[in-house]
N, C-alpha and C. Protein backbone atom coordinates (compact mmCIF):
# COMPACT_ATOMS: atom_id res chain seq x y z
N UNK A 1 184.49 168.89 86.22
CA UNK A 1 185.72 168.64 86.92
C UNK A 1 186.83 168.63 85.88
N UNK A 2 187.96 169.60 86.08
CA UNK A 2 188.75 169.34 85.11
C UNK A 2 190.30 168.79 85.77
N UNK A 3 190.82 167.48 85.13
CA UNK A 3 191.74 166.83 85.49
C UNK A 3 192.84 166.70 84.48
N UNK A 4 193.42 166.48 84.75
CA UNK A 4 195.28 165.82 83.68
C UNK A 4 194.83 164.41 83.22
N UNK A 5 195.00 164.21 82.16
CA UNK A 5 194.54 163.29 81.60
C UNK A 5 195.63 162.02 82.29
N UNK A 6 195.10 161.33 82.59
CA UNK A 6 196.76 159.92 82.74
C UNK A 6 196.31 158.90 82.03
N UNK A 7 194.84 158.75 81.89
CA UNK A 7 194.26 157.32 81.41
C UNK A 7 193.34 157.98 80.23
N UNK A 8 193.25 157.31 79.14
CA UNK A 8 192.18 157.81 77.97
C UNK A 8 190.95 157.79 78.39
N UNK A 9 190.24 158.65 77.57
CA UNK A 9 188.58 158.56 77.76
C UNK A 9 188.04 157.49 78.10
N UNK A 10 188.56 156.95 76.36
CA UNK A 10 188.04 155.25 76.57
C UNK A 10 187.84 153.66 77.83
N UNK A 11 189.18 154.31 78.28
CA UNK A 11 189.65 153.91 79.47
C UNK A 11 189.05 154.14 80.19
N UNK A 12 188.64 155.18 81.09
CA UNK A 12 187.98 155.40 82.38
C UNK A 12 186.51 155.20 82.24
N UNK A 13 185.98 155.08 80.72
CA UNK A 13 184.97 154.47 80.76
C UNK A 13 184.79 153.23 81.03
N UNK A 14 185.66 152.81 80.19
CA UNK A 14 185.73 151.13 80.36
C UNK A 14 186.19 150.37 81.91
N UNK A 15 186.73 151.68 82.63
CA UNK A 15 187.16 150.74 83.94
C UNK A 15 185.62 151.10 84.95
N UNK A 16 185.35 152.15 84.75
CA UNK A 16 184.40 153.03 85.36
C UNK A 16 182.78 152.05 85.32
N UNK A 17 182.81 151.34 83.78
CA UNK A 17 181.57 150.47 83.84
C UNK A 17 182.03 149.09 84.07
N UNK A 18 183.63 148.53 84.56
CA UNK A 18 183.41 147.34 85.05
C UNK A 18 183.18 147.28 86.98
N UNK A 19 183.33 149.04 87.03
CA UNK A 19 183.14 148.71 88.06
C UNK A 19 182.19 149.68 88.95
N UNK A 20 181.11 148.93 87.99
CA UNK A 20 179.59 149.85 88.05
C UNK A 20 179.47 151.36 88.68
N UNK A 21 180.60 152.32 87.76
CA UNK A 21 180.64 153.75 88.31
C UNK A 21 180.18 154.46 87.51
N UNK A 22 179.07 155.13 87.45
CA UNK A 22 178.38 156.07 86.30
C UNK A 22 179.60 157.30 86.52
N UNK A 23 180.30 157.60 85.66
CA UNK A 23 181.29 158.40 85.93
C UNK A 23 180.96 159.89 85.26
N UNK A 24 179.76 159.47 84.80
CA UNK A 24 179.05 161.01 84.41
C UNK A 24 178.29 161.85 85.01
N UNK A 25 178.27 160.76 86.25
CA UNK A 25 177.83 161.82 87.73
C UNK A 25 178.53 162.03 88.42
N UNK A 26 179.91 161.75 88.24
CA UNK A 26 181.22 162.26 89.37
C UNK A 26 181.46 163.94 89.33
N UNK A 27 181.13 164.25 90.46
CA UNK A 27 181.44 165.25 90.60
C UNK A 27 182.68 165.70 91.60
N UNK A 28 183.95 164.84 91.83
CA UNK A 28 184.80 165.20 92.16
C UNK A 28 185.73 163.49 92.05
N UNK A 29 187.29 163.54 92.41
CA UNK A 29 188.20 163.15 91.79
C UNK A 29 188.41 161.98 93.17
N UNK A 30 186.93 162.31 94.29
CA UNK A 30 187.26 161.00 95.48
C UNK A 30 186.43 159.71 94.88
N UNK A 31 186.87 158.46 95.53
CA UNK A 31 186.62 157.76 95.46
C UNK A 31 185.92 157.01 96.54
N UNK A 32 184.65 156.46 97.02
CA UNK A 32 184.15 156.05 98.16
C UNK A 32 185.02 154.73 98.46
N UNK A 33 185.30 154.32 100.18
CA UNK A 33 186.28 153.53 100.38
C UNK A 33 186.03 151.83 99.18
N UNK A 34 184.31 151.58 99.32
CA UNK A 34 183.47 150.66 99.35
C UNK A 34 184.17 150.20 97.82
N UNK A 35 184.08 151.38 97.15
CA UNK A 35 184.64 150.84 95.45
C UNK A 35 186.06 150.72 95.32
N UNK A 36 186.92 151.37 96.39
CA UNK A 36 188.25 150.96 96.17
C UNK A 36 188.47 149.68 96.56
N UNK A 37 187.65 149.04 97.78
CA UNK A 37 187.90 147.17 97.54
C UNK A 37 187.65 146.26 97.03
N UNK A 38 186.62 146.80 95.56
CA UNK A 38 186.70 146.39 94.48
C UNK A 38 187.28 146.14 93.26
N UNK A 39 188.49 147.42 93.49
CA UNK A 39 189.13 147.76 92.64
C UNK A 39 189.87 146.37 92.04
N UNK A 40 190.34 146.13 91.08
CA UNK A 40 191.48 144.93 90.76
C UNK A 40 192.53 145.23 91.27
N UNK A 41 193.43 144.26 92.36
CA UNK A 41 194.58 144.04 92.47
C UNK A 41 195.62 143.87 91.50
């Protein structure tokens, strides 16, 4: 998947494992509803 960077690598790792998303199996740029009401406010 190729995207515009807005957030560093480091970053989307680091948000990606607090919020238990293996982001090395994303294969597209959606998000399931279930993890967006996890997201931090």
């Amino acid at each position: 998947m190729n995207l515009p960077e807005y957030v560093s690598v480091e970053e989307a790792k680091r948000a990606c494992s607090e919020l238990n998303i293996s982001w090395t199996e994303l294969e597209d740029a959606h998000m399931p509803p279930e993890q967006i009401d996890r997201s931090p406010k």
